[in-house]
N, C-alpha and C. Protein backbone atom coordinates (compact mmCIF):
# COMPACT_ATOMS: atom_id res chain seq x y z
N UNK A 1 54.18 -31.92 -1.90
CA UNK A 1 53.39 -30.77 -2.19
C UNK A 1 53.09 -30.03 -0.89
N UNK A 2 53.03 -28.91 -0.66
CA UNK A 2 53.17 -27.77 0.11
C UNK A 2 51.86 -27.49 0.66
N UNK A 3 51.51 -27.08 1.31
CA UNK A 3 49.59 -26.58 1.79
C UNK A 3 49.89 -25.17 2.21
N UNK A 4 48.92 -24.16 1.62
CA UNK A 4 49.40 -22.88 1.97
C UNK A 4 48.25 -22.84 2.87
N UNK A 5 48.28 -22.03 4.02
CA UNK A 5 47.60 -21.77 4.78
C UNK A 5 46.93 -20.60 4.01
N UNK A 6 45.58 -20.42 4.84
CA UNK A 6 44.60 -19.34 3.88
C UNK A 6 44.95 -17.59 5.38
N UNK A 7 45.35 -16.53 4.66
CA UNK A 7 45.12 -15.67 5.63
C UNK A 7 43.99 -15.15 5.15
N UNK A 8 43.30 -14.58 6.51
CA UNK A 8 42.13 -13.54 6.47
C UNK A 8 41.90 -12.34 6.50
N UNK A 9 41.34 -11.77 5.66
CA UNK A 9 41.49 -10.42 4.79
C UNK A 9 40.48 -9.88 4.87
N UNK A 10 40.60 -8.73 4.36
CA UNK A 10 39.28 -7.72 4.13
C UNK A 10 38.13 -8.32 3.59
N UNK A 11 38.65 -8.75 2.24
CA UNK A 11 37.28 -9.17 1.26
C UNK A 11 37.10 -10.46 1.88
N UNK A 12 37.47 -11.20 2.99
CA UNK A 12 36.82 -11.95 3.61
C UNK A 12 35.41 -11.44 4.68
N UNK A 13 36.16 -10.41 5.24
CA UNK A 13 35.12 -9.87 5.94
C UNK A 13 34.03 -9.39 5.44
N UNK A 14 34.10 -8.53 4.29
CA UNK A 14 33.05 -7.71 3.65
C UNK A 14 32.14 -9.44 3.11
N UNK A 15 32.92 -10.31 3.18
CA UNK A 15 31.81 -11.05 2.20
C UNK A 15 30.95 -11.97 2.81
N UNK A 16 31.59 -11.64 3.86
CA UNK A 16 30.55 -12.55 5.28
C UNK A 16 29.58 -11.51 5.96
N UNK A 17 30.01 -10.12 6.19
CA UNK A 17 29.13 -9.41 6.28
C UNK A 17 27.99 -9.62 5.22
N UNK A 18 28.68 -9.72 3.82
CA UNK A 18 26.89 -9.32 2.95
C UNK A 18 26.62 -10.46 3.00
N UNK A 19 26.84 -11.44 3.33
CA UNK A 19 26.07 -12.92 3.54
C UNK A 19 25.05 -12.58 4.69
N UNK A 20 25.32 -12.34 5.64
CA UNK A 20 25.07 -12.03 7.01
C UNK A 20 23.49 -11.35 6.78
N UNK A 21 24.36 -10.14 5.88
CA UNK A 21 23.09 -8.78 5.82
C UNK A 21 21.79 -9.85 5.07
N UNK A 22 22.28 -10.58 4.24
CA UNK A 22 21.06 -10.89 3.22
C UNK A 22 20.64 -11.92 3.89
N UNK A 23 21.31 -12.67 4.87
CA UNK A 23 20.25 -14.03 5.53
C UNK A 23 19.22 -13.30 6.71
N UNK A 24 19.60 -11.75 7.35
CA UNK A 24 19.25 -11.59 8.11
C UNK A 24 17.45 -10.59 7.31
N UNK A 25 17.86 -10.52 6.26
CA UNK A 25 16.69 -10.16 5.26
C UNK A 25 15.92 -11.01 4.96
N UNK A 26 15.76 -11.97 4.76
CA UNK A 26 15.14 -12.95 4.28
C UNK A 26 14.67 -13.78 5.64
N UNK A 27 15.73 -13.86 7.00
CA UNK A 27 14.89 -14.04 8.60
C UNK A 27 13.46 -12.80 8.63
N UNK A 28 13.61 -11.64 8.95
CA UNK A 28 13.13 -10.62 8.65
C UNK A 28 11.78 -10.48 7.74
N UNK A 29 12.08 -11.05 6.40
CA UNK A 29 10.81 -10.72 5.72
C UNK A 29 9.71 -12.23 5.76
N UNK A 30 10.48 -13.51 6.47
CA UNK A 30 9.77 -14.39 6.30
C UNK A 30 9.19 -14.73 7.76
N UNK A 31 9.80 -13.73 8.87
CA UNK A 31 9.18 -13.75 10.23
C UNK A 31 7.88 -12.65 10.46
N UNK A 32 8.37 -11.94 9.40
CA UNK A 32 6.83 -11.07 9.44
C UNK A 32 5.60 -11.49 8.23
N UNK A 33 6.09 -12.47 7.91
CA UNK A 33 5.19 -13.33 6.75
C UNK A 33 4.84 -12.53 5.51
N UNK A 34 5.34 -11.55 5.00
CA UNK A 34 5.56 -11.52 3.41
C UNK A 34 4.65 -10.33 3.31
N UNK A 35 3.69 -10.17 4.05
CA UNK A 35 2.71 -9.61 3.64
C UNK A 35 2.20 -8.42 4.38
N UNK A 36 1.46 -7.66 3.63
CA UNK A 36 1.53 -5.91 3.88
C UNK A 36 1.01 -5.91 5.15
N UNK A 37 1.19 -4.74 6.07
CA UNK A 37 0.54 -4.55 7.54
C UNK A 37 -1.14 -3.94 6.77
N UNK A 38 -1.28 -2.86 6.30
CA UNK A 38 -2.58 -2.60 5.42
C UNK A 38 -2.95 -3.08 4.38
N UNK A 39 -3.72 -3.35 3.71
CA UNK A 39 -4.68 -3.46 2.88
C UNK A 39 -6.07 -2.31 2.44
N UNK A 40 -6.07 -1.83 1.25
CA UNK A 40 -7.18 -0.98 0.82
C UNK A 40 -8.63 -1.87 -0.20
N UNK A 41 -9.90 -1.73 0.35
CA UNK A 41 -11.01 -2.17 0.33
C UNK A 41 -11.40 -1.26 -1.23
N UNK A 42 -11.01 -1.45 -2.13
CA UNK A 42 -11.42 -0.56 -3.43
C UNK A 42 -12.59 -0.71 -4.09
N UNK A 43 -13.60 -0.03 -4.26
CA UNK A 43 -14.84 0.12 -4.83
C UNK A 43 -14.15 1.40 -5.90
N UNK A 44 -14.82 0.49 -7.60
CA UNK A 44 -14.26 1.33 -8.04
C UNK A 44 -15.85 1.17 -9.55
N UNK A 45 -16.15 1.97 -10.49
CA UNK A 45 -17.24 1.97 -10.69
C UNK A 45 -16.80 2.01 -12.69
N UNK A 46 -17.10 0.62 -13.72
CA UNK A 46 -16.59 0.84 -14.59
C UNK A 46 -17.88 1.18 -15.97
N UNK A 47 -17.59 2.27 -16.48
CA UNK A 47 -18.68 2.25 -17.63
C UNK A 47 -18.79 1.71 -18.78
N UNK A 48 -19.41 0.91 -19.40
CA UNK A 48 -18.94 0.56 -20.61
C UNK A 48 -19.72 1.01 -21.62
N UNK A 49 -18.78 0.60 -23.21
CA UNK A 49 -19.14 1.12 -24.08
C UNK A 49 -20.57 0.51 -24.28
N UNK A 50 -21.34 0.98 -25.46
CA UNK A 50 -22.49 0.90 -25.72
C UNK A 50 -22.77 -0.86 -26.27
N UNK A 51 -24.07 -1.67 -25.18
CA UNK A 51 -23.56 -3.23 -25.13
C UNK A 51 -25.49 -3.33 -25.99
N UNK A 52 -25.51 -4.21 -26.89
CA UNK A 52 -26.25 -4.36 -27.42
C UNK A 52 -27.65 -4.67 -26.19
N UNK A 53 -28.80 -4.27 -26.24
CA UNK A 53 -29.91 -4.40 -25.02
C UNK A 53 -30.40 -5.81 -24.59
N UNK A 54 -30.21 -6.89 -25.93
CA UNK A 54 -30.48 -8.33 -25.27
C UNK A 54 -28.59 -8.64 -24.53
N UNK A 55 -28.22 -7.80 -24.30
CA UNK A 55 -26.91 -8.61 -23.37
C UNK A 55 -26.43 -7.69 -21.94
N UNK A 56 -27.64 -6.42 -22.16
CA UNK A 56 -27.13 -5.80 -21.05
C UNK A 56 -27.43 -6.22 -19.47
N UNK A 57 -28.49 -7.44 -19.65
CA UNK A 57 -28.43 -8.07 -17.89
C UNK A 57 -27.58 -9.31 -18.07
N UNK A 58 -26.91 -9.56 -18.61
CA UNK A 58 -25.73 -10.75 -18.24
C UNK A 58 -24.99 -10.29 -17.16
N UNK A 59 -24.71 -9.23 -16.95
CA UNK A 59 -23.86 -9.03 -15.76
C UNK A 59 -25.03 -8.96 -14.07
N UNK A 60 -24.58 -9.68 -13.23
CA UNK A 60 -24.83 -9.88 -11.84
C UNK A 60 -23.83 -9.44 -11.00
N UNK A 61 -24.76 -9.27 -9.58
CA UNK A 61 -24.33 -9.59 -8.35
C UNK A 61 -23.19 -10.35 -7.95
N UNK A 62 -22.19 -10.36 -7.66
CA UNK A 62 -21.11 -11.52 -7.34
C UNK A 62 -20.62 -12.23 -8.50
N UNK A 63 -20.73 -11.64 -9.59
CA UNK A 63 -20.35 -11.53 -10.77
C UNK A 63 -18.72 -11.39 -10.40
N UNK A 64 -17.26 -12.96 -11.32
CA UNK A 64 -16.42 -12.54 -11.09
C UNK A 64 -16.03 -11.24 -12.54
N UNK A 65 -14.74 -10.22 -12.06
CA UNK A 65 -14.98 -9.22 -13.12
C UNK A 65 -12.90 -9.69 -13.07
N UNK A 66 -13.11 -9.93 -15.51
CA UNK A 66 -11.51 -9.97 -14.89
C UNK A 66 -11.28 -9.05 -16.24
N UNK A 67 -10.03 -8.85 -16.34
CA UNK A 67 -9.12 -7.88 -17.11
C UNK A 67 -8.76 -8.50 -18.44
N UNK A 68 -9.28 -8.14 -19.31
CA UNK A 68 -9.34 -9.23 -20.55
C UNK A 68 -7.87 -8.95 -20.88
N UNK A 69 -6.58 -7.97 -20.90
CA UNK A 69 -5.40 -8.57 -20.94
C UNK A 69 -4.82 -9.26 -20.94
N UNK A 70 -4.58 -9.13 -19.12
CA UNK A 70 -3.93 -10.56 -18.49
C UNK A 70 -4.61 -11.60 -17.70
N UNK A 71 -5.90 -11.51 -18.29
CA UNK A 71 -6.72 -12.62 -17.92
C UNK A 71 -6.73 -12.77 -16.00
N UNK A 72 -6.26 -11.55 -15.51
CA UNK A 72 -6.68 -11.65 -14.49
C UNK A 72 -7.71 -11.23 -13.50
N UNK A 73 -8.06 -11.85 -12.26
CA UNK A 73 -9.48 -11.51 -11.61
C UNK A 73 -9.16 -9.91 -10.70
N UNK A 74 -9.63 -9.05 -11.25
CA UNK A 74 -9.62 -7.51 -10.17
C UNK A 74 -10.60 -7.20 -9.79
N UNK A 75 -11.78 -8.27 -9.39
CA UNK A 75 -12.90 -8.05 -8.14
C UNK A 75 -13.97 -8.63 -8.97
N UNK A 76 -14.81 -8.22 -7.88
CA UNK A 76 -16.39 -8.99 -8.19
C UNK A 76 -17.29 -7.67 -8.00
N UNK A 77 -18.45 -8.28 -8.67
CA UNK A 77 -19.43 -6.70 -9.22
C UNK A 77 -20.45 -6.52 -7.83
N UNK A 78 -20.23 -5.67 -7.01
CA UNK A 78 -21.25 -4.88 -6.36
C UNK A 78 -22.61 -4.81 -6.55
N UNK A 79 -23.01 -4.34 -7.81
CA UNK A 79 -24.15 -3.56 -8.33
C UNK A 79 -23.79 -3.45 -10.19
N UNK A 80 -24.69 -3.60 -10.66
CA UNK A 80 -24.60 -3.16 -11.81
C UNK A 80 -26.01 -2.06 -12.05
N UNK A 81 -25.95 -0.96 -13.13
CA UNK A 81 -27.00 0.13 -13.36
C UNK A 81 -26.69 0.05 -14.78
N UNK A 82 -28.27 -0.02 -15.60
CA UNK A 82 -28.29 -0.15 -16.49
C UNK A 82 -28.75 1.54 -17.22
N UNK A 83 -28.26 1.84 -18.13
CA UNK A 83 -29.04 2.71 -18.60
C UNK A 83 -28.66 2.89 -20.49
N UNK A 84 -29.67 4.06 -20.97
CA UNK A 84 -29.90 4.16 -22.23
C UNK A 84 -28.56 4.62 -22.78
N UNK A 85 -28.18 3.81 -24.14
CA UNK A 85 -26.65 4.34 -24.32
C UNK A 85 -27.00 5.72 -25.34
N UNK A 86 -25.91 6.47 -25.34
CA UNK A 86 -25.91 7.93 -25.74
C UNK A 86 -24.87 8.32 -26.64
N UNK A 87 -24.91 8.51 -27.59
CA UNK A 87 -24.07 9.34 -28.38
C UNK A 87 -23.89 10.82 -28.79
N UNK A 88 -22.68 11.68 -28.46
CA UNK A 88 -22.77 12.87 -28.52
C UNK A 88 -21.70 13.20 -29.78
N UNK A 89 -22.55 13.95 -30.45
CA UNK A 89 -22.31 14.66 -31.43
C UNK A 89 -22.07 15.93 -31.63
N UNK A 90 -21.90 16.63 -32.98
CA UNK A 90 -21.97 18.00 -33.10
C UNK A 90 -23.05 18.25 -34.48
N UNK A 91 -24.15 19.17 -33.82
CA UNK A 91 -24.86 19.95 -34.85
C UNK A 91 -23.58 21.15 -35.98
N UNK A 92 -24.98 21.14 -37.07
CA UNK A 92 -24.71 21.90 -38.23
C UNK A 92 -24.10 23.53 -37.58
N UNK A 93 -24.91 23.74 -36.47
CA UNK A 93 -23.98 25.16 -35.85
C UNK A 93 -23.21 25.16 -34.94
N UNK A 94 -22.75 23.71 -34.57
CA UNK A 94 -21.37 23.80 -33.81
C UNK A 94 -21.73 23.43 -32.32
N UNK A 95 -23.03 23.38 -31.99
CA UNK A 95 -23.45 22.72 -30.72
C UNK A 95 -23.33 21.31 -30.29
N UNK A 96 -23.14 20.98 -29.58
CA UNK A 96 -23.40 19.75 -28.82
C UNK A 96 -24.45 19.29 -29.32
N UNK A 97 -24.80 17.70 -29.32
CA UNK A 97 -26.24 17.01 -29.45
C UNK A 97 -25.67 15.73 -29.02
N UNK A 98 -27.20 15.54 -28.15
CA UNK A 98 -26.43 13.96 -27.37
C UNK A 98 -27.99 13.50 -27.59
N UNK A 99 -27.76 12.44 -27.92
CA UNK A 99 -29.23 11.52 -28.36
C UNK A 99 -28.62 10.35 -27.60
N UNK A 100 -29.80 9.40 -27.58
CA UNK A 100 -29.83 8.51 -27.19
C UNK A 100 -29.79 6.99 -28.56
N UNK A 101 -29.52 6.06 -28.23
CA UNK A 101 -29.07 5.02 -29.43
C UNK A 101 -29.70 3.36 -29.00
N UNK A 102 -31.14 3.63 -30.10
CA UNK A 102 -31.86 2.30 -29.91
C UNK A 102 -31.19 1.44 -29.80
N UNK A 103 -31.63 0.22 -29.10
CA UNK A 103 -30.95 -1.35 -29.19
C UNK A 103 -29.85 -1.15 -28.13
N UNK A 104 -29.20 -0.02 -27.35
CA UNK A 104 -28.07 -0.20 -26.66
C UNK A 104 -28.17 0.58 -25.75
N UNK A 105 -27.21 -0.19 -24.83
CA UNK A 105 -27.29 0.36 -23.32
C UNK A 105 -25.89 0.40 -23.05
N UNK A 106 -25.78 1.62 -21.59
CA UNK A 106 -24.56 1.46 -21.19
C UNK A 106 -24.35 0.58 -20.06
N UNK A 107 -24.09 0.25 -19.54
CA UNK A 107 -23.29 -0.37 -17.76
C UNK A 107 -23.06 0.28 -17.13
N UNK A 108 -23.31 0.49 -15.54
CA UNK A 108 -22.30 1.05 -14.69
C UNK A 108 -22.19 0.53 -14.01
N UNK A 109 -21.05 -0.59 -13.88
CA UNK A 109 -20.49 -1.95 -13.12
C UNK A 109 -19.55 -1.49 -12.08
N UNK A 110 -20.54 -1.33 -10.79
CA UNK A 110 -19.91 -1.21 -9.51
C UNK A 110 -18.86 -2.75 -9.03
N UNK A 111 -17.52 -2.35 -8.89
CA UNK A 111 -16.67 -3.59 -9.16
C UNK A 111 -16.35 -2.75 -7.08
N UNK A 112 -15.98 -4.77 -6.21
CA UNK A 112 -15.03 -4.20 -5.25
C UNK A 112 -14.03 -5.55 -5.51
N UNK A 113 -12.52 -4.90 -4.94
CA UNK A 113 -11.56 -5.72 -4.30
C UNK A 113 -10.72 -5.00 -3.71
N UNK A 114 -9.74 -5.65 -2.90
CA UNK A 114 -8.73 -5.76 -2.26
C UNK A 114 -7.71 -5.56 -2.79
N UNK A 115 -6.52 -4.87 -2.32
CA UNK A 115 -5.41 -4.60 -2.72
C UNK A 115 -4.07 -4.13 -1.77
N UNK A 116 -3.24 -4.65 -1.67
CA UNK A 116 -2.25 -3.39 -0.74
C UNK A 116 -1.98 -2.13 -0.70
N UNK A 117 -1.89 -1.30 0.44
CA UNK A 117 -2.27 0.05 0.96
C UNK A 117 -0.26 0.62 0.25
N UNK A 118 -0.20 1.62 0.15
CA UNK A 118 0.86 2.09 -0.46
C UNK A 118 1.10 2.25 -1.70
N UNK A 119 2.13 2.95 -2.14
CA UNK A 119 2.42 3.22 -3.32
C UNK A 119 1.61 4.61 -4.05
N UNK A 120 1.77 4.69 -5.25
CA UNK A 120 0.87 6.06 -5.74
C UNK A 120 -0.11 5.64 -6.42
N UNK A 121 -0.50 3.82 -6.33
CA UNK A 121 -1.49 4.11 -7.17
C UNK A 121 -2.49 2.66 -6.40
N UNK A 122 -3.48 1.97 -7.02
CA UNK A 122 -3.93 0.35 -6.70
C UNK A 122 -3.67 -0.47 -8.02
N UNK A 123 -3.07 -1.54 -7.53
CA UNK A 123 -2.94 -2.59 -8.55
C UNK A 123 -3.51 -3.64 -7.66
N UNK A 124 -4.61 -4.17 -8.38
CA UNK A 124 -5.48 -5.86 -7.84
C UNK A 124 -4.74 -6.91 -8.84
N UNK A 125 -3.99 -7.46 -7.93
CA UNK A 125 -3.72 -8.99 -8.80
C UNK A 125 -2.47 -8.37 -10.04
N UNK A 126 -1.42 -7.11 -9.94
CA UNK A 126 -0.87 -6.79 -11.06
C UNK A 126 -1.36 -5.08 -12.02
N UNK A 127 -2.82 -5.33 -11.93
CA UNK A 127 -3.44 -4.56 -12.52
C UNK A 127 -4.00 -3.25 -12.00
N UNK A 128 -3.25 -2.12 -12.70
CA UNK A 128 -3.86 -1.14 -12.29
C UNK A 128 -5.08 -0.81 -12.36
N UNK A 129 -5.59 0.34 -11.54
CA UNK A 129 -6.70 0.31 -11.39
C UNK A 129 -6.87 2.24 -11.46
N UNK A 130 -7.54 2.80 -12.57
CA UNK A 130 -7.44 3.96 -12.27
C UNK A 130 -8.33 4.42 -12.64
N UNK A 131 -8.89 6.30 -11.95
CA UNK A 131 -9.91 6.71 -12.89
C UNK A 131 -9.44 7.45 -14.91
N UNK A 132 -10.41 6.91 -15.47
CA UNK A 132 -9.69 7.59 -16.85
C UNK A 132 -9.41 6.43 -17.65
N UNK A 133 -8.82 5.27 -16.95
CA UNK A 133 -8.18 4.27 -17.75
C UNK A 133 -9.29 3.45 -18.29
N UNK A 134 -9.00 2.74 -19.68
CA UNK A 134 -9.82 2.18 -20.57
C UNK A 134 -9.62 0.44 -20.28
N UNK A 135 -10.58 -0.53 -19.94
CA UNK A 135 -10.66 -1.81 -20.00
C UNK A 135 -10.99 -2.76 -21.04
N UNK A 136 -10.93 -3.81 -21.22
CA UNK A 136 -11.49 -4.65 -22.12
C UNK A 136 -11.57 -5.37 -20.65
N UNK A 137 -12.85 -5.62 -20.16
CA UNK A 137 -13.47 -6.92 -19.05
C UNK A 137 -13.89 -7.83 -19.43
N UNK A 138 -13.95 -8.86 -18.59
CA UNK A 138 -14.82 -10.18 -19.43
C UNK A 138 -15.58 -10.83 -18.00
N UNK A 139 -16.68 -11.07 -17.92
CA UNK A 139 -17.85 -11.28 -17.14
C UNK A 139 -17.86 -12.65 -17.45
N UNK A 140 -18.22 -13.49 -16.57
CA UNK A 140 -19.03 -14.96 -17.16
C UNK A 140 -19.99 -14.84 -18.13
N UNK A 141 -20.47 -13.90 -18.40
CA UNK A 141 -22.05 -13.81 -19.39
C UNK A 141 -21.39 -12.65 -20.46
N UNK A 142 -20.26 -11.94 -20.34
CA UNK A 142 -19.99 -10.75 -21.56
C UNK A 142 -18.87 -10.38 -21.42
N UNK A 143 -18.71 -9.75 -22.47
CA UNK A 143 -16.68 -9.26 -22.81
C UNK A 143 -17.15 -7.97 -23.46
N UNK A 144 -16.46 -6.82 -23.02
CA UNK A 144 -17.00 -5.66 -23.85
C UNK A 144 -15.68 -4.61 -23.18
N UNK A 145 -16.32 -3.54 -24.02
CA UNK A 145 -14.59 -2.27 -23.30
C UNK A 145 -15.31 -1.47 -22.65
N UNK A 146 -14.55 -0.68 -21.30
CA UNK A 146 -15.20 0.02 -20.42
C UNK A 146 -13.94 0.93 -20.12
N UNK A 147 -14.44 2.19 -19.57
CA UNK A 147 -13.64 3.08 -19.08
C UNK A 147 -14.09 3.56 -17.02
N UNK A 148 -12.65 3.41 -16.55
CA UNK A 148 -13.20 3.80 -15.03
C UNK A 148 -13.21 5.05 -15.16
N UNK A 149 -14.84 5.19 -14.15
CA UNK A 149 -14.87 6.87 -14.18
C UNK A 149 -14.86 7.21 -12.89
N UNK A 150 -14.73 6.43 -11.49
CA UNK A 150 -14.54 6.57 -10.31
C UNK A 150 -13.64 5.16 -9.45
N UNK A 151 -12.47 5.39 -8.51
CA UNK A 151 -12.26 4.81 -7.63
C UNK A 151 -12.01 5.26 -6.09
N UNK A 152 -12.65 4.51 -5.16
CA UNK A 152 -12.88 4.89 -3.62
C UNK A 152 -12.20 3.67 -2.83
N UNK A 153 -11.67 3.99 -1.87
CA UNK A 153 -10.89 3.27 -0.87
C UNK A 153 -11.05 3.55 0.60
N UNK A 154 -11.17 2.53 1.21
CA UNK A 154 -11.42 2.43 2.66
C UNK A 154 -9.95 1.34 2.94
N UNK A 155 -9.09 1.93 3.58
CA UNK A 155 -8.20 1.31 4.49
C UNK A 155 -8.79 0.54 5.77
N UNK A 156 -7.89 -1.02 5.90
CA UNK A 156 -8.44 -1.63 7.01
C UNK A 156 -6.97 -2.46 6.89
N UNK A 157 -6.93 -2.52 8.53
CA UNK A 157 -6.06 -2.46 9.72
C UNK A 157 -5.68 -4.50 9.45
N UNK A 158 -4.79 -5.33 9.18
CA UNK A 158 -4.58 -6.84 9.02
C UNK A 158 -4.01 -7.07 10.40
């Protein structure tokens, strides 16, 4: 039996080059350790719907706050502000009417975390984070739906 010698060819070269390219990617992303040069400090402020008045101080201070979705953690509560919940309506002549609604209160659950700097938007842990967008949260002490009506960011330097 015969042994053919192997010649060396193009698609030899090209295929050691992309070997090359991709080990020198993976030197590269694991010498700069994986992780973003910035980070954004997000304070972001969530309202919720109207929470019956014996449950509206369950939420605290250092309170973890997670995303009743995907059950994940997107910060801890700042501050919480309690106030009278409100329902707005329309009168018999077409006006506005906003009353207020015994037994219930709203939230305004000052939430902060961390996130990487880039992109067009913040995602903590997966999860976006926007003004406008509607939540289902869950608190150690309550689970209720909330809408963000503000997010603020301070960039800091890793």
């Amino acid at each position: 039996m015969e042994k053919r010698k192997h010649k060396f060819n193009i698609v030899d070269v090209i295929v050691i080059v992309l070997l090359a390219a991709g080990v020198a990617a993976l030197v590269y992303h694991f010498a700069k350790g994986g992780a973003p040069d910035k980070t954004v400090s997000l304070t972001y402020v969530m309202q919720t719907d109207m929470v019956p008045e014996e449950l509206s101080d369950n939420v605290a201070v250092g309170d973890a706050v997670y995303d009743g979705a995907t059950g994940r953690k997107i910060g801890e509560v700042a501050a919480c502000d309690s106030r009278p919940a409100q329902h707005t309506g329309t009168a018999a002549n077409g006006s506005q009417v906003v009353s207020e609604v015994a037994g219930y209160r709203s939230l305004y659950v000052t939430c902060e975390a961390t996130c990487p700097a880039g992109g067009d938007g913040f995602s903590v842990d997966g999860v976006a984070i926007s003004s406008g967008c509607r939540y289902t949260l869950m608190f150690p002490s309550l689970y209720c739906e909330a809408e963000c009506v503000s997010v603020g960011t301070t960039i800091e330097e890793e």
